[in-house]
PDB file of N, CA and C in Angstrom:
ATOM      1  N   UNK A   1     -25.426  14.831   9.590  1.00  0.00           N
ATOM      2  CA  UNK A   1     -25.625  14.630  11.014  1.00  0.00           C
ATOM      3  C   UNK A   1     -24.327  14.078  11.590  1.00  0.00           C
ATOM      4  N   UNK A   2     -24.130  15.003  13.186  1.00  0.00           N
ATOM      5  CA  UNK A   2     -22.473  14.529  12.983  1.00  0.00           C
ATOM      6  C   UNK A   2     -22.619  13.045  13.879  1.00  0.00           C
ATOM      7  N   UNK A   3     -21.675  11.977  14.282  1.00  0.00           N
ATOM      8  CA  UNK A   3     -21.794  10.836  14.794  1.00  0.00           C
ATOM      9  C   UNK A   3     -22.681  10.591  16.512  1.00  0.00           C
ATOM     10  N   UNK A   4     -22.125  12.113  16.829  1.00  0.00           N
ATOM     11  CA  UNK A   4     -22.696  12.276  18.113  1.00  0.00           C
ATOM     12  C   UNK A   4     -23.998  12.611  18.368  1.00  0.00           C
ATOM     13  N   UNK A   5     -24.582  13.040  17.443  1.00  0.00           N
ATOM     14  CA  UNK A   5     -26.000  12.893  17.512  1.00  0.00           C
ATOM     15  C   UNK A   5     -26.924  11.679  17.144  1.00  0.00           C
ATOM     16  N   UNK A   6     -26.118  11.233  15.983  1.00  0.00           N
ATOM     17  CA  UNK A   6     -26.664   9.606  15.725  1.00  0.00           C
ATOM     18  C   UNK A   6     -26.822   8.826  16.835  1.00  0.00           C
ATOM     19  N   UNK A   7     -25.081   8.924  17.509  1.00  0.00           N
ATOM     20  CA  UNK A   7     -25.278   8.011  19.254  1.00  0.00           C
ATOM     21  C   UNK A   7     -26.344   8.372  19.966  1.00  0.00           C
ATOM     22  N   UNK A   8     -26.528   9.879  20.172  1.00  0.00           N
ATOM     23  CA  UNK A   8     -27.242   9.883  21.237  1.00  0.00           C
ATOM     24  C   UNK A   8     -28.810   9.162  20.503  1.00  0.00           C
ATOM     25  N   UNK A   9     -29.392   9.395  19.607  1.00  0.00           N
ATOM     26  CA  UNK A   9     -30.299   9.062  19.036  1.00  0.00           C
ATOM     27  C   UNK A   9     -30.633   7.167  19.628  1.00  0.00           C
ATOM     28  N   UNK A  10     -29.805   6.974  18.927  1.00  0.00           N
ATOM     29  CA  UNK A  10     -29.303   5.177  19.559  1.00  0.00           C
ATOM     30  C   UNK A  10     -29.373   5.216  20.764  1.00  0.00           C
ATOM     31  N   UNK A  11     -29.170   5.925  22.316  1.00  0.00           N
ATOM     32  CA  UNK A  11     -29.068   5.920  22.836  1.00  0.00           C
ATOM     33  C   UNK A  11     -30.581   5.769  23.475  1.00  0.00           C
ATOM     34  N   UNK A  12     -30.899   7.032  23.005  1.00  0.00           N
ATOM     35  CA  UNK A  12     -32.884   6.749  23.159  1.00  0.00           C
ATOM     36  C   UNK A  12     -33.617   6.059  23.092  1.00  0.00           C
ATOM     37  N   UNK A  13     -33.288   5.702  21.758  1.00  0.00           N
ATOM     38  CA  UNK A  13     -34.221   4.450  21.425  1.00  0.00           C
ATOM     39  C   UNK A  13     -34.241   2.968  21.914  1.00  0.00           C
ATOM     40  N   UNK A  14     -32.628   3.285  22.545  1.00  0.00           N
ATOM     41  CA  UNK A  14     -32.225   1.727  22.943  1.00  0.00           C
ATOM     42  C   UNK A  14     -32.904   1.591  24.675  1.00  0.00           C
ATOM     43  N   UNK A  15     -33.260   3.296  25.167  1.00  0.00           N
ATOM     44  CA  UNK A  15     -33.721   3.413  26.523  1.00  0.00           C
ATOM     45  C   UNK A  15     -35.342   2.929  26.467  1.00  0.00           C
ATOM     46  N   UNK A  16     -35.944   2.758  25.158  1.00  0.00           N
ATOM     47  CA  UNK A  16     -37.246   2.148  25.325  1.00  0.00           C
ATOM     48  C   UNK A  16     -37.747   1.137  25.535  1.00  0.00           C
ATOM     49  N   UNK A  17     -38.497   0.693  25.941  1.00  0.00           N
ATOM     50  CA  UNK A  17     -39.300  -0.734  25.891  1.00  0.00           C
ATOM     51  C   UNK A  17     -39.248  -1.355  24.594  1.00  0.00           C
ATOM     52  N   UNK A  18     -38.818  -2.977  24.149  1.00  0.00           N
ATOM     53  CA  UNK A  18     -38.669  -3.486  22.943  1.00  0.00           C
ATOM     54  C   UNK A  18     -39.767  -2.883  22.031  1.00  0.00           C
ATOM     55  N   UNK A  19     -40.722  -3.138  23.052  1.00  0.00           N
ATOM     56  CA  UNK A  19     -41.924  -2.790  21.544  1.00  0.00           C
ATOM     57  C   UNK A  19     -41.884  -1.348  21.060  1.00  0.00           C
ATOM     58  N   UNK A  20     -41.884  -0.396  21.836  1.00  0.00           N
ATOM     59  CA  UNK A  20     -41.485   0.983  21.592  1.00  0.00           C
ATOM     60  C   UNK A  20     -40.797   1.552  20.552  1.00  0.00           C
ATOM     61  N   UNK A  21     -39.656   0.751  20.705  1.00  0.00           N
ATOM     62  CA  UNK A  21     -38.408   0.364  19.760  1.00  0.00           C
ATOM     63  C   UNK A  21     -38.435  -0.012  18.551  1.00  0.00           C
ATOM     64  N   UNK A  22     -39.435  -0.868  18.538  1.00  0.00           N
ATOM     65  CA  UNK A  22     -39.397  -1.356  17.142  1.00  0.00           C
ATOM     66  C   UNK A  22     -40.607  -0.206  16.300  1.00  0.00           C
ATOM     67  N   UNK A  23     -41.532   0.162  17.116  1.00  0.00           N
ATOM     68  CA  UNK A  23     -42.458   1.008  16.748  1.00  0.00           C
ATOM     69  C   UNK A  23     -41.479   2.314  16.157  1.00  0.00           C
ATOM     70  N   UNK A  24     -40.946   2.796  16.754  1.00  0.00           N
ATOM     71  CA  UNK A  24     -39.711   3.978  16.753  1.00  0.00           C
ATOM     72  C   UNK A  24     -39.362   4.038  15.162  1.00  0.00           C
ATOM     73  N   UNK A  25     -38.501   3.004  15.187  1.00  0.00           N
ATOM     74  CA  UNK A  25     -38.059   2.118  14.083  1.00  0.00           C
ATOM     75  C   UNK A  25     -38.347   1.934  12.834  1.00  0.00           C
ATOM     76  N   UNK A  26     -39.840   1.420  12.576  1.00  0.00           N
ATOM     77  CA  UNK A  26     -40.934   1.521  11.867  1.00  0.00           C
ATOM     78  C   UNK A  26     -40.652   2.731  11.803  1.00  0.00           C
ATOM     79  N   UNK A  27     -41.705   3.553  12.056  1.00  0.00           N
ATOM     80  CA  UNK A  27     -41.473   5.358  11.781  1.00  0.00           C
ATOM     81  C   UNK A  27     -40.534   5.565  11.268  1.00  0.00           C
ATOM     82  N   UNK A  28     -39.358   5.289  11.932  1.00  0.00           N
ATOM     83  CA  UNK A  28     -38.064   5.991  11.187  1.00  0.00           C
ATOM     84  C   UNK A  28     -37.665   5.399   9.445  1.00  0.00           C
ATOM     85  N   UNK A  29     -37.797   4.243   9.593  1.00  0.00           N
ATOM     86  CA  UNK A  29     -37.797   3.671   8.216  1.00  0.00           C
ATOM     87  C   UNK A  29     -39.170   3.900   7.458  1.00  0.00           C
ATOM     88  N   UNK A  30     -40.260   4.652   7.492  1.00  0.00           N
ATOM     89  CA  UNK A  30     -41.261   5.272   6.953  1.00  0.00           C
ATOM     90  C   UNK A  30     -40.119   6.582   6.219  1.00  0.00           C
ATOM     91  N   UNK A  31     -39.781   7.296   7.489  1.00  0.00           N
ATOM     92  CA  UNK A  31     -39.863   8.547   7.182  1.00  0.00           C
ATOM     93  C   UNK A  31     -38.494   9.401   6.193  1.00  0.00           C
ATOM     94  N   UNK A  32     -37.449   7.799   6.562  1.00  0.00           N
ATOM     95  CA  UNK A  32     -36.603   7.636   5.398  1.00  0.00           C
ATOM     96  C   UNK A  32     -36.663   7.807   3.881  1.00  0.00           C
ATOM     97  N   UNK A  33     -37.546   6.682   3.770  1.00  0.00           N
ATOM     98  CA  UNK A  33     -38.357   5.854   2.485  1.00  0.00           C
ATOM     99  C   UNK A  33     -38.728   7.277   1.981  1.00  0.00           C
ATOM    100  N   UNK A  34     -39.896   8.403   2.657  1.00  0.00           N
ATOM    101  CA  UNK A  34     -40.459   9.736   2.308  1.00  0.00           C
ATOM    102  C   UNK A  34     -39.692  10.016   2.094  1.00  0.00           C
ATOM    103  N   UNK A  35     -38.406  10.872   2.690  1.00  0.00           N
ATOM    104  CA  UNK A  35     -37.571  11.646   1.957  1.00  0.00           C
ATOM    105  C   UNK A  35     -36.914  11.364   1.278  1.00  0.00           C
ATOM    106  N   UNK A  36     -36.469   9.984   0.926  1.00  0.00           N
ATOM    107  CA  UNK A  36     -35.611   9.731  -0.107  1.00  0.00           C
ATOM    108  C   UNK A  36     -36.834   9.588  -1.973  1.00  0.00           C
ATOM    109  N   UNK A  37     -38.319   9.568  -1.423  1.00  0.00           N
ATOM    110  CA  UNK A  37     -39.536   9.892  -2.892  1.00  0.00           C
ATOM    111  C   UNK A  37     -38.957  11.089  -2.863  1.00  0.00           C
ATOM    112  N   UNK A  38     -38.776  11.853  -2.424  1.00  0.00           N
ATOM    113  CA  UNK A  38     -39.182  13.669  -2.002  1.00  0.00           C
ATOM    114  C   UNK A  38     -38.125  13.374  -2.960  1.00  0.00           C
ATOM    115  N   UNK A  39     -36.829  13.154  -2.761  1.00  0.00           N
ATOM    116  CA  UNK A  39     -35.319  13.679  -3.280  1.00  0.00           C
ATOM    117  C   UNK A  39     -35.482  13.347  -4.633  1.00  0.00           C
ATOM    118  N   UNK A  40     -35.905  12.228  -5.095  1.00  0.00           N
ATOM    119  CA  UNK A  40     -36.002  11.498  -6.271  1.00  0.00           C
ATOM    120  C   UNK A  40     -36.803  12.922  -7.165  1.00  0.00           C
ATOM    121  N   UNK A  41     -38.365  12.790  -6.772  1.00  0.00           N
ATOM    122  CA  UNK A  41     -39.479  13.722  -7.194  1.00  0.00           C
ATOM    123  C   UNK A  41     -38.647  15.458  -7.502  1.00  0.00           C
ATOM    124  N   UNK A  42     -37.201  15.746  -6.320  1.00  0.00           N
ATOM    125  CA  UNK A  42     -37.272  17.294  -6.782  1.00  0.00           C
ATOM    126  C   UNK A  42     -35.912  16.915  -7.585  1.00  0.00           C
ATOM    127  N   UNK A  43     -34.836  15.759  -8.503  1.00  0.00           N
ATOM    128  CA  UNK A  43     -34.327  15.610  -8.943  1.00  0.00           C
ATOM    129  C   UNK A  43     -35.103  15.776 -10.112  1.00  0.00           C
ATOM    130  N   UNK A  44     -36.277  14.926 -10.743  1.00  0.00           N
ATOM    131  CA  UNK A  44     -36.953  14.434 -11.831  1.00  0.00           C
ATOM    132  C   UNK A  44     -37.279  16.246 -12.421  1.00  0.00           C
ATOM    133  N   UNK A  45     -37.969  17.103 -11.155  1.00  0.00           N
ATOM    134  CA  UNK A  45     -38.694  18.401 -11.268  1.00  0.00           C
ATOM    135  C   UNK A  45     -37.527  19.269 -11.800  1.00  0.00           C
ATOM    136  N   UNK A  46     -36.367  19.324 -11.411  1.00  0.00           N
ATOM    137  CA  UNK A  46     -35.188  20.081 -12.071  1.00  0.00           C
ATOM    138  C   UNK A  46     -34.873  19.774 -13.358  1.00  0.00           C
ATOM    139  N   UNK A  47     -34.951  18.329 -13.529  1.00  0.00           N
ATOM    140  CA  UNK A  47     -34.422  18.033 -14.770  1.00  0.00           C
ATOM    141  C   UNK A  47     -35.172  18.397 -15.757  1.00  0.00           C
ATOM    142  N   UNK A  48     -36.560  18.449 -15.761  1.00  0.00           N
ATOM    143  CA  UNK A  48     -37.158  18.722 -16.400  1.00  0.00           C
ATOM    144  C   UNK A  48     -37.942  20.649 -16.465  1.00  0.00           C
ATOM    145  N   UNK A  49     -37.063  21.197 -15.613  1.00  0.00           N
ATOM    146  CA  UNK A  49     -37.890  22.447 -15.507  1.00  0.00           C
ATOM    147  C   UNK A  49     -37.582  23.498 -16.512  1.00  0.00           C
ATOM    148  N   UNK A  50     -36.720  23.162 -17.170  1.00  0.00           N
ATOM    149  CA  UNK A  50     -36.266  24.277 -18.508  1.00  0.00           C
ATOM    150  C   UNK A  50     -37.233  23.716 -19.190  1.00  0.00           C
ATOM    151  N   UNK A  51     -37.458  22.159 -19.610  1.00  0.00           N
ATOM    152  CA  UNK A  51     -38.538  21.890 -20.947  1.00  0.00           C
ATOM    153  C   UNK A  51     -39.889  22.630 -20.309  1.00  0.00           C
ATOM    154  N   UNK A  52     -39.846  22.489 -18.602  1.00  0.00           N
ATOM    155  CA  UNK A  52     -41.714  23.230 -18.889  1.00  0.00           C
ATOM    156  C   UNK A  52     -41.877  24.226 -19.267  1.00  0.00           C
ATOM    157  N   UNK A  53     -40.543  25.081 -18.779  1.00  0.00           N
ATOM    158  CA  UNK A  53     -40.472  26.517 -18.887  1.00  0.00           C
ATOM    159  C   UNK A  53     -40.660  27.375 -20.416  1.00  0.00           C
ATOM    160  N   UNK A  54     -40.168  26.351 -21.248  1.00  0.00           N
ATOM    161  CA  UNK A  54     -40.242  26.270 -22.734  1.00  0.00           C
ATOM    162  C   UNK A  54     -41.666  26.011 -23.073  1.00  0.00           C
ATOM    163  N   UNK A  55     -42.107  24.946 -22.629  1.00  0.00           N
ATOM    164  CA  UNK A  55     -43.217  24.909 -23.201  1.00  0.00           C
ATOM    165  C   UNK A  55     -44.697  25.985 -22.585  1.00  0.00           C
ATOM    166  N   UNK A  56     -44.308  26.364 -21.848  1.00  0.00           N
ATOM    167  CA  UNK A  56     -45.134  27.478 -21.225  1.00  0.00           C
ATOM    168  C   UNK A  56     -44.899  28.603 -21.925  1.00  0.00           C
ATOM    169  N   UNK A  57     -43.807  29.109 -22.426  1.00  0.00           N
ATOM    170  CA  UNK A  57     -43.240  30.300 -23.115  1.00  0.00           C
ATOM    171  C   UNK A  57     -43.964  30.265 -24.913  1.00  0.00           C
ATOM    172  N   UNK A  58     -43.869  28.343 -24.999  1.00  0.00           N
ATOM    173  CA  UNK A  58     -44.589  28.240 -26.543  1.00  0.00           C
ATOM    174  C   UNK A  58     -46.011  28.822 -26.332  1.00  0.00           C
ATOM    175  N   UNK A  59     -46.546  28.105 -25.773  1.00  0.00           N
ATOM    176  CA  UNK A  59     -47.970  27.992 -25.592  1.00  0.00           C
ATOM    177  C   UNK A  59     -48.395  29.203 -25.427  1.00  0.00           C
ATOM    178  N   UNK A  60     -47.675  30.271 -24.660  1.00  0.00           N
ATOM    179  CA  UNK A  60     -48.405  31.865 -24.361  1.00  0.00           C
ATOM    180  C   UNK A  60     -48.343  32.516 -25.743  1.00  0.00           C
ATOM    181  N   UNK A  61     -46.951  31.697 -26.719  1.00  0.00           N
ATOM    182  CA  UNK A  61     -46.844  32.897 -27.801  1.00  0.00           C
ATOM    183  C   UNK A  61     -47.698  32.062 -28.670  1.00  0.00           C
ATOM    184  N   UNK A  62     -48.329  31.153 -28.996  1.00  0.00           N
ATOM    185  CA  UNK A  62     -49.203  30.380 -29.660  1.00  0.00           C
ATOM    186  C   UNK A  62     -50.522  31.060 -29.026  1.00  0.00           C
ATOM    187  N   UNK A  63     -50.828  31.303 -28.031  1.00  0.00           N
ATOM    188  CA  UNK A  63     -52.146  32.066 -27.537  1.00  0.00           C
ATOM    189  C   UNK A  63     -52.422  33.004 -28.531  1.00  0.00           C
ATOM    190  N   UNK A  64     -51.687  34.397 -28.046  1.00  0.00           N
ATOM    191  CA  UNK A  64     -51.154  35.393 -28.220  1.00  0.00           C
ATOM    192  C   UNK A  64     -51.449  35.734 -29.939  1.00  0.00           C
ATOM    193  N   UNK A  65     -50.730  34.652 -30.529  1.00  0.00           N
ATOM    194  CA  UNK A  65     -50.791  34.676 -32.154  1.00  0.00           C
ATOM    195  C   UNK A  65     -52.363  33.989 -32.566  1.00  0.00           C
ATOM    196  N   UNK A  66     -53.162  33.791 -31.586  1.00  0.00           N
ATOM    197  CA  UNK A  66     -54.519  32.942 -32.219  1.00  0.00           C
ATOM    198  C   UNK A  66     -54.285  31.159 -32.301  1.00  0.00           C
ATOM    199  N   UNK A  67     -53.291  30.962 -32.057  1.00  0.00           N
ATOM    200  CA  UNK A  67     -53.105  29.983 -32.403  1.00  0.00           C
ATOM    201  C   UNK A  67     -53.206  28.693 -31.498  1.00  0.00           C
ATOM    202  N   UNK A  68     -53.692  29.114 -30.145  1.00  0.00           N
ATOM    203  CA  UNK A  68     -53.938  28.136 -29.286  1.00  0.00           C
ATOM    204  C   UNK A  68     -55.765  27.883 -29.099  1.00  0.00           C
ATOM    205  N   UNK A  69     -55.688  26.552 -28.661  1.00  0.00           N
ATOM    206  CA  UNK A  69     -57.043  25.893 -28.708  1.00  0.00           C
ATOM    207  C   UNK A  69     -57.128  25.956 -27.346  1.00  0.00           C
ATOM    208  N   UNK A  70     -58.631  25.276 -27.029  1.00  0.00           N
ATOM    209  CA  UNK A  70     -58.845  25.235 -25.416  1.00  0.00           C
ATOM    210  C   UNK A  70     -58.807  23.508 -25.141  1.00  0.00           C
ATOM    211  N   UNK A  71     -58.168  23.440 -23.934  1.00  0.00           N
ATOM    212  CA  UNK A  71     -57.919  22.274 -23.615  1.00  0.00           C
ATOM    213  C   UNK A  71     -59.380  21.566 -23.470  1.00  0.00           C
ATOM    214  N   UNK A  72     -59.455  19.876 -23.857  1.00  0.00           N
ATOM    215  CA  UNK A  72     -60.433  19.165 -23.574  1.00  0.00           C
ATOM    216  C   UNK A  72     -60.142  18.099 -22.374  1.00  0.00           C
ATOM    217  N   UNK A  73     -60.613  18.589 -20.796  1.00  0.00           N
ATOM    218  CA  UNK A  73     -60.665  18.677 -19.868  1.00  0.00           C
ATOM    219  C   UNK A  73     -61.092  16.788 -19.961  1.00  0.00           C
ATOM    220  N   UNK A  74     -62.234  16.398 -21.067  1.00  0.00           N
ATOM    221  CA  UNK A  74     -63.041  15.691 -20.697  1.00  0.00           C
ATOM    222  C   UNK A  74     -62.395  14.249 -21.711  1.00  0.00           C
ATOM    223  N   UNK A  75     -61.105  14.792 -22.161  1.00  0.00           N
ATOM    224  CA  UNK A  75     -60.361  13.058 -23.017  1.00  0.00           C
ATOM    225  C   UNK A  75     -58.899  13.371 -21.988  1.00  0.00           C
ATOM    226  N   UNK A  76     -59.130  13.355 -21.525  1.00  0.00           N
ATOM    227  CA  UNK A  76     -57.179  13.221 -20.445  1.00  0.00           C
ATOM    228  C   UNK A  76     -57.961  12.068 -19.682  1.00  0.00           C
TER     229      UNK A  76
END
């Protein structure tokens, strides 16, 4: 975001009523906090997406060969 949109942003918020403002505010530091889980959550999902991919590739050829069981839904 280039500086001039930040200002004007500041600019808005600073045109509200205090309480407005701080309400604004709130929100915005909510919606921070969210995208910075989000970023974390699709870092963790990459790092790990070759092992699922692997283990999805085991498991079909373990099917395939007889060799897979059925999941018990009812001990997780």
């Amino acid at each position: 975001m280039s500086r001039e949109n930040i200002a004007t942003v500041i600019k808005i918020i600073e045109s509200l009523p205090d309480a407005q403002q701080e309400r604004v505010i709130e929100h915005l530091r909510e919606y921070i906090l969210d995208l910075e889980d989000e970023l974390q959550w699709d870092k963790a999902f990459q790092k790990s997406q070759s092992k699922l991919v692997a283990a999805a590739k085991l498991a079909k050829q373990q099917i395939s060969q007889g060799q897979g069981t059925p999941m018990d839904y009812d001990r997780l």
